[in-house]
N, C-alpha and C. Protein backbone atom coordinates (compact mmCIF):
# COMPACT_ATOMS: atom_id res chain seq x y z
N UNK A 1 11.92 -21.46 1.97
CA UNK A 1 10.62 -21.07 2.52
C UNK A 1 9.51 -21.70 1.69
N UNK A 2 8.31 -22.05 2.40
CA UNK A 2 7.55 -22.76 1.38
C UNK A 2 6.54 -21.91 1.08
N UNK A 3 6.11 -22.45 -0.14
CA UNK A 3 5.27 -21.44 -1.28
C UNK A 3 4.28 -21.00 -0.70
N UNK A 4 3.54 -21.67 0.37
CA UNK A 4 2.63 -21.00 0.87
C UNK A 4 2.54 -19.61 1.86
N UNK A 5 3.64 -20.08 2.27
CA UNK A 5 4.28 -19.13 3.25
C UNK A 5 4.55 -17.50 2.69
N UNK A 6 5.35 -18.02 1.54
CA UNK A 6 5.72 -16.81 0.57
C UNK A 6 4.52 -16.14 0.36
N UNK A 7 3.42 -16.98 -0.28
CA UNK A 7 2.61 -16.21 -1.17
C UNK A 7 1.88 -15.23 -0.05
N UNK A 8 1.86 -15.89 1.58
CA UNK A 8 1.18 -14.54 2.39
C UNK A 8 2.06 -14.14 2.70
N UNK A 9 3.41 -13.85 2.92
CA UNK A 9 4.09 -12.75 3.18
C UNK A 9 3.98 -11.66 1.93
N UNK A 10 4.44 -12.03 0.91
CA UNK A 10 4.14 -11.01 -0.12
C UNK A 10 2.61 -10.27 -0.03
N UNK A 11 1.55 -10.94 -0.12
CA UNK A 11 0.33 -10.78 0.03
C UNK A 11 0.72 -9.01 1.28
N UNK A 12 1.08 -9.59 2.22
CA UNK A 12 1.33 -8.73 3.97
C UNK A 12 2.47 -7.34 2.77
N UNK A 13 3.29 -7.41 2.27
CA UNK A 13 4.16 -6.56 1.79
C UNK A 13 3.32 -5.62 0.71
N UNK A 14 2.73 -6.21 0.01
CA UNK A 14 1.60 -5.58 -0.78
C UNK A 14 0.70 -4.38 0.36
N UNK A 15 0.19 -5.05 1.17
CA UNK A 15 -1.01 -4.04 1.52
C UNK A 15 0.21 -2.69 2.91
N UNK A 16 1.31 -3.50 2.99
CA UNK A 16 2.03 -2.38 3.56
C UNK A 16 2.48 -1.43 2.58
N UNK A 17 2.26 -1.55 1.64
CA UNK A 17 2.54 -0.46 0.61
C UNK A 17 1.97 0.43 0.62
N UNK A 18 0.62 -0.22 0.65
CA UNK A 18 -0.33 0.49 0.82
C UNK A 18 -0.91 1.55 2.35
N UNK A 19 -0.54 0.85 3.36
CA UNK A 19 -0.16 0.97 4.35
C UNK A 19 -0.23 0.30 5.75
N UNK A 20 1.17 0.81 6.01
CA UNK A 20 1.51 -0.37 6.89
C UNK A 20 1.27 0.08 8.58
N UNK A 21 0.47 0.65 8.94
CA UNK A 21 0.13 1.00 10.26
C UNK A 21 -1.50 -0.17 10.13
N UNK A 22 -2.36 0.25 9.12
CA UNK A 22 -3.37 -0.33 8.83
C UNK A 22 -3.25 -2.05 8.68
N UNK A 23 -2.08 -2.67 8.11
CA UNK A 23 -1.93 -3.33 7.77
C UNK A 23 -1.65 -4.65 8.93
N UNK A 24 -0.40 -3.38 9.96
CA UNK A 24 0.30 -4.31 11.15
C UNK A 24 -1.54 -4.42 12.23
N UNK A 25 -1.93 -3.02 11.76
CA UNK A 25 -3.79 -3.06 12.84
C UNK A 25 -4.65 -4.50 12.88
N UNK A 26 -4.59 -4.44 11.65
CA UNK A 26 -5.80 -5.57 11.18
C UNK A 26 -5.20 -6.87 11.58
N UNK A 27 -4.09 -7.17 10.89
CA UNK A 27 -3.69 -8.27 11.00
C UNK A 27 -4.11 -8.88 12.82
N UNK A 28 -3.37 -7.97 13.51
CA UNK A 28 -2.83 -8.01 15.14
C UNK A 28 -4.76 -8.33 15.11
N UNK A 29 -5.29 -7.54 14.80
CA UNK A 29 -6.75 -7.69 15.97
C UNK A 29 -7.59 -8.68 15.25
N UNK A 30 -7.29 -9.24 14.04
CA UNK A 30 -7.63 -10.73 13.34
C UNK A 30 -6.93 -11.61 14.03
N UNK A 31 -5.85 -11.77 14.37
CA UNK A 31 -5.18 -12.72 14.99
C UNK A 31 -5.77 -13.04 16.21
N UNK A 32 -5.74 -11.72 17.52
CA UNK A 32 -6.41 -11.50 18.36
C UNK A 32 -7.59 -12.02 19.05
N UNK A 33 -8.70 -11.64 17.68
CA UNK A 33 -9.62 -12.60 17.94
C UNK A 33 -10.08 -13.98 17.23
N UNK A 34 -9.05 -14.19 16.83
CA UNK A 34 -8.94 -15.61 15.78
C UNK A 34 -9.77 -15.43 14.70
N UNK A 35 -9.14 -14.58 14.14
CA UNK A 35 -10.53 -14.34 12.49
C UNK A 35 -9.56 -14.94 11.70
N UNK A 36 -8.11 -15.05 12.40
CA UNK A 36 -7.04 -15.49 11.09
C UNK A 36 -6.36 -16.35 11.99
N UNK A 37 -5.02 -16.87 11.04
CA UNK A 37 -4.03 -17.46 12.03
C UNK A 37 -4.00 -18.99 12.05
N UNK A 38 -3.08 -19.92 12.48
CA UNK A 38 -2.14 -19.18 13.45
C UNK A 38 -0.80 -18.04 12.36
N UNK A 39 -0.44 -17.35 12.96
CA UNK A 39 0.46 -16.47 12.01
C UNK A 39 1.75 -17.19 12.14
N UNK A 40 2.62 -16.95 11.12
CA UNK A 40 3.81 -17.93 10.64
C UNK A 40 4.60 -17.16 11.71
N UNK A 41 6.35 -17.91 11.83
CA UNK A 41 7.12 -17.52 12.24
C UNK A 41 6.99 -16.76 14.06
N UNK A 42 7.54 -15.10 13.87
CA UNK A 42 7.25 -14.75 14.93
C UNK A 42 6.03 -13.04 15.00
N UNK A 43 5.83 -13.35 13.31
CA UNK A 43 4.21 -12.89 13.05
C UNK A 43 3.66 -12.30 14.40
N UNK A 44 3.20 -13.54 15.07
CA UNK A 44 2.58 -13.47 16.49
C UNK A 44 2.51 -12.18 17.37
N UNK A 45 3.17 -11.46 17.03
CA UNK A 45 3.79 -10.28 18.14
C UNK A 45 2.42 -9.64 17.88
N UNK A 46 2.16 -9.28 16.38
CA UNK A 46 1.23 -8.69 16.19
C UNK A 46 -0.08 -8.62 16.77
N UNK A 47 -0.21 -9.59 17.31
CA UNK A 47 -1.51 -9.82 18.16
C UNK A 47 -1.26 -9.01 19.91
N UNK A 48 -0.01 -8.73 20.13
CA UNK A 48 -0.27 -8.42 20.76
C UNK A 48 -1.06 -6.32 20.86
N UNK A 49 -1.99 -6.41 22.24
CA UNK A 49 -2.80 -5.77 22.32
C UNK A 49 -1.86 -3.53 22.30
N UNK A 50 -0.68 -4.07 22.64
CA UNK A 50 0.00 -2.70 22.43
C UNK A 50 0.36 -2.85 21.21
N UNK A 51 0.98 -3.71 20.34
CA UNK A 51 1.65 -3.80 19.13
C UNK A 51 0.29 -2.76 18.24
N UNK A 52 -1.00 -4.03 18.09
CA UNK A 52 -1.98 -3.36 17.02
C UNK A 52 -2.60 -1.85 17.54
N UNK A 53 -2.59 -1.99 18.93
CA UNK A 53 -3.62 -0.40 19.42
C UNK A 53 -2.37 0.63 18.59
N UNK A 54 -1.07 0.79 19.21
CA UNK A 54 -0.14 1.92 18.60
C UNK A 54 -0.41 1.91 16.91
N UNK A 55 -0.25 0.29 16.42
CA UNK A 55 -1.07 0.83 14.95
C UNK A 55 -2.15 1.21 14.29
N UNK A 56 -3.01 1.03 15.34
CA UNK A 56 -4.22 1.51 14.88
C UNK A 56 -4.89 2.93 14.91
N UNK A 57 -3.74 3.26 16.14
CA UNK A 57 -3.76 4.86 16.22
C UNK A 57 -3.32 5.10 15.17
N UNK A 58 -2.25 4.87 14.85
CA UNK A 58 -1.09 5.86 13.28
C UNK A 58 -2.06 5.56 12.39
N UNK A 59 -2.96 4.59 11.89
CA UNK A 59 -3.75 4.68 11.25
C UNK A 59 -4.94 5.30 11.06
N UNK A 60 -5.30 5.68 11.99
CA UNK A 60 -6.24 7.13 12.20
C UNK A 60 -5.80 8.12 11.55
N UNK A 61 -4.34 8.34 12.34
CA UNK A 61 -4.18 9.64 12.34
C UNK A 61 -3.53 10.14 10.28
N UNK A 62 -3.21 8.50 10.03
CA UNK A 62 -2.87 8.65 8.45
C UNK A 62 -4.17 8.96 7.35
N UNK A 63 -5.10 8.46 8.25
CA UNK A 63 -6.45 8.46 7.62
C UNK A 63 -6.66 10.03 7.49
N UNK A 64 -6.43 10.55 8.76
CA UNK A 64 -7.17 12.21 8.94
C UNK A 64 -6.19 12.88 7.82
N UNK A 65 -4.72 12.51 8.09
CA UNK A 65 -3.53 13.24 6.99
C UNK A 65 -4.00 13.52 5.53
N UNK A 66 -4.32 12.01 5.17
CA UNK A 66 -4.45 11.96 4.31
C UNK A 66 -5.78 12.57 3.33
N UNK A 67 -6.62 13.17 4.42
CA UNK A 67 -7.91 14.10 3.60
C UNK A 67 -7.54 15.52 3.83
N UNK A 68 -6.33 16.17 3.76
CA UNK A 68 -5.77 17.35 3.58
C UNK A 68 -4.79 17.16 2.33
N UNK A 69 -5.38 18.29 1.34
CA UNK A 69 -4.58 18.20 0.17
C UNK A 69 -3.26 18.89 0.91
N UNK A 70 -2.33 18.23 -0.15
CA UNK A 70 -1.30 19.07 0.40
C UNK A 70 -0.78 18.12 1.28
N UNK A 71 -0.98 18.04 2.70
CA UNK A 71 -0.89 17.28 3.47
C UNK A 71 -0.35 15.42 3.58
N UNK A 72 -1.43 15.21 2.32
CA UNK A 72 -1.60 13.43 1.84
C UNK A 72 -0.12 13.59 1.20
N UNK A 73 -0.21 13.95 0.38
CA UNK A 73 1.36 13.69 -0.34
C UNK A 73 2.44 14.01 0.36
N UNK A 74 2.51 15.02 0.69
CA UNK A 74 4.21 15.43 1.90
C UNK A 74 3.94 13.75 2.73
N UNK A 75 2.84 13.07 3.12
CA UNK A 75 2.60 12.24 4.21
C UNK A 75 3.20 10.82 3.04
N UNK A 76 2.62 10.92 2.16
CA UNK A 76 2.84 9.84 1.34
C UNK A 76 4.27 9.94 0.84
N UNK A 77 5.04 10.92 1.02
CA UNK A 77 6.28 11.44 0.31
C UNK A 77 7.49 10.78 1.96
N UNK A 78 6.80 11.24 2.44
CA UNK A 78 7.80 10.43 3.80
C UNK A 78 8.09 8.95 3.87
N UNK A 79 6.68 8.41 3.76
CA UNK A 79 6.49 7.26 4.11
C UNK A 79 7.05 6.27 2.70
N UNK A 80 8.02 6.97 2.08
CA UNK A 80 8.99 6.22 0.83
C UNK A 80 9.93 5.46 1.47
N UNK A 81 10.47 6.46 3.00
CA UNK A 81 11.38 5.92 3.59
C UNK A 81 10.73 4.77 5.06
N UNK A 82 9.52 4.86 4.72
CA UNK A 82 8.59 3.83 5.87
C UNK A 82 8.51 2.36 5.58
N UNK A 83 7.30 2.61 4.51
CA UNK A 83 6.17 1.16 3.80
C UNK A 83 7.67 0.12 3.62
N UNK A 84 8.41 0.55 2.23
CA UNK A 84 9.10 -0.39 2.25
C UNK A 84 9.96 -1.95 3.29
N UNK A 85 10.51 -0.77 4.31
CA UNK A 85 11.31 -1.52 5.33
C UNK A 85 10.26 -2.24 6.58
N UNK A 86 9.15 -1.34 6.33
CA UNK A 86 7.91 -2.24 7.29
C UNK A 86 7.37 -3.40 6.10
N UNK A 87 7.71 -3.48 5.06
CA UNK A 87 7.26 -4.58 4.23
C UNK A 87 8.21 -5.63 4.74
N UNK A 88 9.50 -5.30 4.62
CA UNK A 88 10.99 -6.14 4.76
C UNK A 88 10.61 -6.69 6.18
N UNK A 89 10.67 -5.53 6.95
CA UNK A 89 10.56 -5.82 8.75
C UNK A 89 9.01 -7.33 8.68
N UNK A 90 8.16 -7.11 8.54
CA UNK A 90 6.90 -8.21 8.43
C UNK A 90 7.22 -9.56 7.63
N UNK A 91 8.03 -9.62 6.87
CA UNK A 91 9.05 -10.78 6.16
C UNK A 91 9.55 -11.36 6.80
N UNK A 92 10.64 -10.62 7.95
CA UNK A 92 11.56 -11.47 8.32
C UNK A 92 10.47 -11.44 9.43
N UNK A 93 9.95 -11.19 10.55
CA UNK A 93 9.16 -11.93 11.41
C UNK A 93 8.34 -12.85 10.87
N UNK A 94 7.45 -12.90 9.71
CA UNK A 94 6.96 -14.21 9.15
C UNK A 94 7.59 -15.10 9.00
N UNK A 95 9.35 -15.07 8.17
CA UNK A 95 10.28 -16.18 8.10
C UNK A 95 10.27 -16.29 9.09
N UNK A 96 11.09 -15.75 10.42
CA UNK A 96 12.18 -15.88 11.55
C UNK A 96 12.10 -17.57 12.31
N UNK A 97 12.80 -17.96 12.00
CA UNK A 97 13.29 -19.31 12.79
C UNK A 97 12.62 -20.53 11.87
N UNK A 98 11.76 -20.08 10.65
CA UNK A 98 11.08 -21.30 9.58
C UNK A 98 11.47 -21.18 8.40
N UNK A 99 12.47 -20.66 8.39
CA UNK A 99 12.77 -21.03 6.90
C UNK A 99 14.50 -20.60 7.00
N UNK A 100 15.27 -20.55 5.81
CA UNK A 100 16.40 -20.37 4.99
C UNK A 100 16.54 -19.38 4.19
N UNK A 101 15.57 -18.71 4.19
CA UNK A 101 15.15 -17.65 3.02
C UNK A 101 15.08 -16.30 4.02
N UNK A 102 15.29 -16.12 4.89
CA UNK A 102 14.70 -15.05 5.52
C UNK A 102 14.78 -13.75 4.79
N UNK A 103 16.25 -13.67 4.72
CA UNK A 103 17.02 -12.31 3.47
C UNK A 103 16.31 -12.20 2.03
N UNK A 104 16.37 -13.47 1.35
CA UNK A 104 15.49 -13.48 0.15
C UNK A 104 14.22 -12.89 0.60
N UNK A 105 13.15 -13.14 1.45
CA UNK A 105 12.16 -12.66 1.78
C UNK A 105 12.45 -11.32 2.01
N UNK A 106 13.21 -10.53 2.67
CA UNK A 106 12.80 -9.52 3.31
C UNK A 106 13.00 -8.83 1.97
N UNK A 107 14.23 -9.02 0.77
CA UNK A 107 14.23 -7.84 0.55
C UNK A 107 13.27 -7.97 -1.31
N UNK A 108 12.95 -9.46 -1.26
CA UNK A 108 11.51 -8.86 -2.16
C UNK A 108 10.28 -8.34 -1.99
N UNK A 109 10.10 -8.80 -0.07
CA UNK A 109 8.89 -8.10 0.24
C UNK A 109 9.31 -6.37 -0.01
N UNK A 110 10.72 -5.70 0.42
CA UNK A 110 10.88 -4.21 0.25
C UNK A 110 10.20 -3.77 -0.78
N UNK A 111 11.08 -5.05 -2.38
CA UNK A 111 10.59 -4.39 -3.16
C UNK A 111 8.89 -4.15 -3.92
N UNK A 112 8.46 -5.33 -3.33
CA UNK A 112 6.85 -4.97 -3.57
C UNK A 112 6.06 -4.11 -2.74
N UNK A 113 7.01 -4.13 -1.48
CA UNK A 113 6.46 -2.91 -0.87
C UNK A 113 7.03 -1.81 -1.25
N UNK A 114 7.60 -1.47 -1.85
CA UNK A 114 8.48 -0.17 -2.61
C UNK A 114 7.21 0.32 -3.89
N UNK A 115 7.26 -0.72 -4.67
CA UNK A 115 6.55 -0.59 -5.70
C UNK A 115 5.30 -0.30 -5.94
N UNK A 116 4.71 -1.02 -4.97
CA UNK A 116 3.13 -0.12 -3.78
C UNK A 116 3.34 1.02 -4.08
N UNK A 117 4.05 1.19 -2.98
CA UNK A 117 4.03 2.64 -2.35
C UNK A 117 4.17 3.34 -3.69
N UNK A 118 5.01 2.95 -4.38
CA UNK A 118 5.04 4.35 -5.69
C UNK A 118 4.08 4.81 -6.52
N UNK A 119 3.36 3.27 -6.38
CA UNK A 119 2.14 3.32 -7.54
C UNK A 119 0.90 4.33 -6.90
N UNK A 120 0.82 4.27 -5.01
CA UNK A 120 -0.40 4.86 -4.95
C UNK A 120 0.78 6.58 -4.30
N UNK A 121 1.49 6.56 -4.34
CA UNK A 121 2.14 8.14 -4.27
C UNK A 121 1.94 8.90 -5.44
N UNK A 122 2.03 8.06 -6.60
CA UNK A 122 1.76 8.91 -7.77
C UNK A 122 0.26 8.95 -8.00
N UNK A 123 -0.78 7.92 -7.29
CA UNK A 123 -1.74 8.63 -8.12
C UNK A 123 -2.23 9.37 -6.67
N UNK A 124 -1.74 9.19 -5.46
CA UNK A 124 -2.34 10.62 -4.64
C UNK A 124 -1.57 11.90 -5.02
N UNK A 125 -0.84 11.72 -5.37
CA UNK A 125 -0.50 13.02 -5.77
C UNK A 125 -1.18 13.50 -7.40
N UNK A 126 -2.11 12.83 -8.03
CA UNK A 126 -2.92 13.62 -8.75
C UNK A 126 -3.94 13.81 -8.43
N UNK A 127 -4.34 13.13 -7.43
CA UNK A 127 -5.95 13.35 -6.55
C UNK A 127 -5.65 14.09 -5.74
N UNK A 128 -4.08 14.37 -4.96
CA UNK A 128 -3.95 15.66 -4.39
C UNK A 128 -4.43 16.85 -4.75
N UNK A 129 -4.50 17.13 -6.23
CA UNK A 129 -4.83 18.46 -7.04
C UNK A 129 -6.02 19.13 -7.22
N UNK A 130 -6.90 17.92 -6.48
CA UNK A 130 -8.10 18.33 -6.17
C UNK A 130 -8.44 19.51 -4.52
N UNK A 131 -8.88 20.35 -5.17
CA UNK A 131 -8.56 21.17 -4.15
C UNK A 131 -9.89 20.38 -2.65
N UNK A 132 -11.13 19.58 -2.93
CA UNK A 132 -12.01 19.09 -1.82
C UNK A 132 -11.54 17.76 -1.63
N UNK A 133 -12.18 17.72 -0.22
CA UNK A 133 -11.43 17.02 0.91
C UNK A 133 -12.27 15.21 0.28
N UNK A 134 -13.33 15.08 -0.81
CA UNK A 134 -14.54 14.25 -1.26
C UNK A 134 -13.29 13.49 -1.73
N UNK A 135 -12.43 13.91 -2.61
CA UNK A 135 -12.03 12.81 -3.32
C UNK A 135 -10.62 11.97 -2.68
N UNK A 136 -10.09 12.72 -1.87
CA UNK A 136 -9.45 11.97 -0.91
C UNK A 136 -9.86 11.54 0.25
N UNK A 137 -11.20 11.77 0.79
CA UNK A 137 -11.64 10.96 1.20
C UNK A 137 -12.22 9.71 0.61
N UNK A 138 -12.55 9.05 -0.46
CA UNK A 138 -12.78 8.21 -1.01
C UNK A 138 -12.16 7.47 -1.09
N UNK A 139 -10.79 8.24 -2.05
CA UNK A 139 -9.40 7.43 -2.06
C UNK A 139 -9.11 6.52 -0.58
N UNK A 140 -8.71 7.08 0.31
CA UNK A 140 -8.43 6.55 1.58
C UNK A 140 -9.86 5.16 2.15
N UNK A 141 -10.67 5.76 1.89
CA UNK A 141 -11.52 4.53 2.10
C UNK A 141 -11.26 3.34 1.50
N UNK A 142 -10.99 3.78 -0.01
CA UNK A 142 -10.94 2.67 -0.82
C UNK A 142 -9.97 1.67 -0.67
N UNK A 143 -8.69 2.59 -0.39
CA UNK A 143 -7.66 2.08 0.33
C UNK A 143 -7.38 1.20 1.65
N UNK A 144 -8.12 1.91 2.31
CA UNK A 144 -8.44 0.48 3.80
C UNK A 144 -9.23 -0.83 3.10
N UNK A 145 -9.74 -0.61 2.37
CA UNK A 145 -10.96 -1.58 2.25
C UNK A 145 -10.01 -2.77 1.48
N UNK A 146 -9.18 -2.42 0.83
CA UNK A 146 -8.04 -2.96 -0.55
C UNK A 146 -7.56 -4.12 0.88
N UNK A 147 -6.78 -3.18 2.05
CA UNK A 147 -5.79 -3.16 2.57
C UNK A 147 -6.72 -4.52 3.48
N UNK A 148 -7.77 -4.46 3.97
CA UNK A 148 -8.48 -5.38 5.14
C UNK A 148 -8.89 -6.73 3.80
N UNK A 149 -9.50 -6.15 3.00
CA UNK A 149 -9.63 -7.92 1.71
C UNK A 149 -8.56 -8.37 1.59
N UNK A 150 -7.37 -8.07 1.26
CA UNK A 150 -6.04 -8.55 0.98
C UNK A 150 -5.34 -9.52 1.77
N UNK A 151 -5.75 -8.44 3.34
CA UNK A 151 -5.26 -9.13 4.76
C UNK A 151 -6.01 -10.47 4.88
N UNK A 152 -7.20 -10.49 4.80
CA UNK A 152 -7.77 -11.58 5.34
C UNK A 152 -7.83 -12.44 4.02
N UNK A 153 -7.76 -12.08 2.89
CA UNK A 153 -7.29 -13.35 1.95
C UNK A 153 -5.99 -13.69 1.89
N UNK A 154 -4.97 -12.95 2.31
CA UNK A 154 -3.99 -13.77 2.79
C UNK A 154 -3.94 -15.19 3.21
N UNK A 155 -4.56 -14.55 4.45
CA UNK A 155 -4.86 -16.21 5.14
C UNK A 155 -5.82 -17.32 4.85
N UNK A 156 -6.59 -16.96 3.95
CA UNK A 156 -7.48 -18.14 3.00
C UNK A 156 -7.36 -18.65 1.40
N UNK A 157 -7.18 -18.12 1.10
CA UNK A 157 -6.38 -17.83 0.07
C UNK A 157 -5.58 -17.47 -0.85
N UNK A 158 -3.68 -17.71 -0.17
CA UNK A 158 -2.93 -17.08 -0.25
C UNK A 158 -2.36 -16.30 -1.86
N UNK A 159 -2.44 -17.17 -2.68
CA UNK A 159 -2.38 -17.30 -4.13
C UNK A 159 -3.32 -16.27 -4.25
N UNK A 160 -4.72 -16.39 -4.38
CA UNK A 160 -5.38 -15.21 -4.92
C UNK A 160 -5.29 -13.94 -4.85
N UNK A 161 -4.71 -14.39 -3.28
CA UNK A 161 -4.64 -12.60 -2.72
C UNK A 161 -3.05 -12.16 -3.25
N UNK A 162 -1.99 -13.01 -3.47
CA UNK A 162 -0.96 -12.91 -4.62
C UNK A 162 -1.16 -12.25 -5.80
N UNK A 163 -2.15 -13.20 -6.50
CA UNK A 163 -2.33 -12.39 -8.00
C UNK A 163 -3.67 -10.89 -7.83
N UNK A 164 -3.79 -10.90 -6.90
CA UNK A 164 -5.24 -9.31 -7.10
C UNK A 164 -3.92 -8.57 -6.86
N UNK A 165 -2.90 -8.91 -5.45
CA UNK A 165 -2.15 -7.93 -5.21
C UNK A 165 -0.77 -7.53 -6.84
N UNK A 166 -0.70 -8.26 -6.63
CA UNK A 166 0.28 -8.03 -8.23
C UNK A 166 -0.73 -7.56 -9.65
N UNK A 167 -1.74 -7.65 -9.58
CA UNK A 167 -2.91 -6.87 -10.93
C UNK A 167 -2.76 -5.76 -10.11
N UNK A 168 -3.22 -5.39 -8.82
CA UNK A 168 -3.17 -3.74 -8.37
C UNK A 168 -2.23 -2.91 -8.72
N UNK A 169 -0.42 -3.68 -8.73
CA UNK A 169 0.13 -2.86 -8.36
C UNK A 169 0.14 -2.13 -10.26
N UNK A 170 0.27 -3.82 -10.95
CA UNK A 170 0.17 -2.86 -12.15
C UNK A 170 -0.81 -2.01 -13.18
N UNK A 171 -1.85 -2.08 -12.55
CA UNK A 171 -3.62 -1.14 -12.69
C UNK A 171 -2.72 0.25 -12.46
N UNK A 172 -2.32 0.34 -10.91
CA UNK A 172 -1.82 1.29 -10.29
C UNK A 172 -0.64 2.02 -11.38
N UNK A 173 -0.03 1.36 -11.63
CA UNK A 173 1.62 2.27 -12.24
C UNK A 173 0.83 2.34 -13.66
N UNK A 174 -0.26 2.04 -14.19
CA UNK A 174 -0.73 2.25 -15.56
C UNK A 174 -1.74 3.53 -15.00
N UNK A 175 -2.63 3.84 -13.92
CA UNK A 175 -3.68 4.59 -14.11
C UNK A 175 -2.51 5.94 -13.82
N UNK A 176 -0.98 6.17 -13.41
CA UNK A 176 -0.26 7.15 -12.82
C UNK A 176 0.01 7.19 -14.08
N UNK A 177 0.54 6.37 -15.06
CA UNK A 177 0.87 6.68 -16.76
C UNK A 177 -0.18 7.62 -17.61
N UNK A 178 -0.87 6.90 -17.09
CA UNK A 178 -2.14 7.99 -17.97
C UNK A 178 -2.97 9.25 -17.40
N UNK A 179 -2.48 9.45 -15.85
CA UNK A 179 -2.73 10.97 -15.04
C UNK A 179 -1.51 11.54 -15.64
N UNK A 180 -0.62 10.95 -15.82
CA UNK A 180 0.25 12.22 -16.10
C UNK A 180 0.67 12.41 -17.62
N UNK A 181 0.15 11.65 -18.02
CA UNK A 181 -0.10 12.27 -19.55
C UNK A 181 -1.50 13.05 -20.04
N UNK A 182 -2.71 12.62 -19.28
CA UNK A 182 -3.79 13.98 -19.56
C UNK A 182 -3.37 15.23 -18.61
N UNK A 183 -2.44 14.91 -17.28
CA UNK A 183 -1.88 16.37 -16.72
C UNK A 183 -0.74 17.16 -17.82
N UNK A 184 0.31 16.50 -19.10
CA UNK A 184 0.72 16.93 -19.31
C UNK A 184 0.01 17.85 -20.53
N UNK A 185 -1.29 17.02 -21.15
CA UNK A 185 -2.05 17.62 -21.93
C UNK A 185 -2.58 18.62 -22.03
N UNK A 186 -2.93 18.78 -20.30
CA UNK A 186 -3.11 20.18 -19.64
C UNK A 186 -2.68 20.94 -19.95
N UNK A 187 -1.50 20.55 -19.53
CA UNK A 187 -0.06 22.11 -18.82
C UNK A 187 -0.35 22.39 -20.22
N UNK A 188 0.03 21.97 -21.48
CA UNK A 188 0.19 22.43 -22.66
C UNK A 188 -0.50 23.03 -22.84
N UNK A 189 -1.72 22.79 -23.13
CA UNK A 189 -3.23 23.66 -23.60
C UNK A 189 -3.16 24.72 -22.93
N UNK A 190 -2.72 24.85 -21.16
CA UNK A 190 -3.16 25.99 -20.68
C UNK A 190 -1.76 27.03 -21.13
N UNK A 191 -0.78 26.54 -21.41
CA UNK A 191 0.48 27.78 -21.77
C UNK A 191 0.53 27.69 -23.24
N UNK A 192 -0.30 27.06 -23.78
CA UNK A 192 -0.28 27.36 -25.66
C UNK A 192 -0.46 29.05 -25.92
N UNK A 193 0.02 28.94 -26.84
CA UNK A 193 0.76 30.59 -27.35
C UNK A 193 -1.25 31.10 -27.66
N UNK A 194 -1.75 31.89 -28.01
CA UNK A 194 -3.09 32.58 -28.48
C UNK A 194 -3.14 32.81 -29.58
N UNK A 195 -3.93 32.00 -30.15
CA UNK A 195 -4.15 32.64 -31.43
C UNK A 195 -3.42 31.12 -32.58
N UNK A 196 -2.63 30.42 -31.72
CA UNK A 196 -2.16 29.06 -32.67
C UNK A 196 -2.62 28.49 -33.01
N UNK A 197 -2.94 27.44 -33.63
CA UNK A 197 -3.25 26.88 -34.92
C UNK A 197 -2.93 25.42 -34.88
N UNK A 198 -3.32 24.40 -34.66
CA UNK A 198 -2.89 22.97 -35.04
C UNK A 198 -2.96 22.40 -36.51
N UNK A 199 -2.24 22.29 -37.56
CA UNK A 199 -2.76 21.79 -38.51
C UNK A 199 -2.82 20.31 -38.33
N UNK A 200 -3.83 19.69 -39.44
CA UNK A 200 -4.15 18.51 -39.29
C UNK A 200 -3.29 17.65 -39.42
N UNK A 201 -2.84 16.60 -38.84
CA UNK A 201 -2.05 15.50 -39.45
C UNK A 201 -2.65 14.82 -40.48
């Protein structure tokens, strides 16, 4: 498969991590109206007008999910068994019939779409803990917005949108390192015994 090719499929596996209803949306109605394209392989489907509308619904309706605490994570907790294989599935239609690689593709796109997905499951699930609807709504904005720059630098600049997507994922698995070490700082402080004592190191 050639490098260029790669670098936007991965690019496409990245923002399905992130999510992939939003992801299959944009693409299809960029294609659609030629904001992108032509799309590799058999890509193409995406444009069509049932393919992106059905995704653009689930993407609503992930949008609304996802500003219910509680809600976002059980949603983000499912979709472990989703993002990935819709990363894989968007691989092999980008390869299909242009390359030799198809398998190699599908199943590193899984894993960057795997690795997505974990990075922003763990940190919605500390923005879950917020009991108002403000900060997951933000989150989710921020998130489309990631998900539509990514898409359309795909197709202009495949490489760049390569390396932002590979700095995200590891921003991402570092800002979940350090929520859950000031959450564990928490838990402690709040079940410390009364009346204890730290001496100094």
């Amino acid at each position: 498969m050639a490098l260029h090719a790669l670098a936007q499929t991965l690019g496409l596996s990245f923002t399905s991590g992130i999510s992939l209803y939003a992801t299959v949306a944009f693409v299809g109605v960029a294609q659609h109206l030629g904001w992108v394209g032509p799309l590799p392989g058999e890509l193409a489907v995406l444009a069509n007008p049932w393919v992106f509308g059905v995704a653009g619904a689930l993407a609503i309706v992930e949008a609304l999910a996802l500003l219910v605490p509680g809600v976002a994570t059980a949603w983000e907790a499912v979709h472990t068994f989703i993002r990935p294989f819709g990363a894989a599935a968007l691989a092999v239609l980008a390869t299909w019939g242009t390359s030799d690689s198809t398998t190699a593709a599908a199943l590193i796109a899984a894993a960057l779409g795997l690795g997505t997905h974990v990075a922003k499951l763990g940190v919605r699930a500390a923005i879950d803990t917020s009991p108002e609807p403000v900060t997951n709504a933000a989150a989710t904005t921020a998130e489309l917005g990631v998900v539509a720059t990514i898409a359309w630098t795909v197709w202009q600049h495949p490489w760049v949108a390569l390396a932002i997507a590979v700095a995200t994922v590891v921003a991402g698995f570092l800002l979940v390192r350090a929520l859950l070490r000031a959450a564990r700082r928490a838990w402690s402080s709040l079940f410390a015994r009364p009346g204890r004592t730290t001496l100094p190191s």
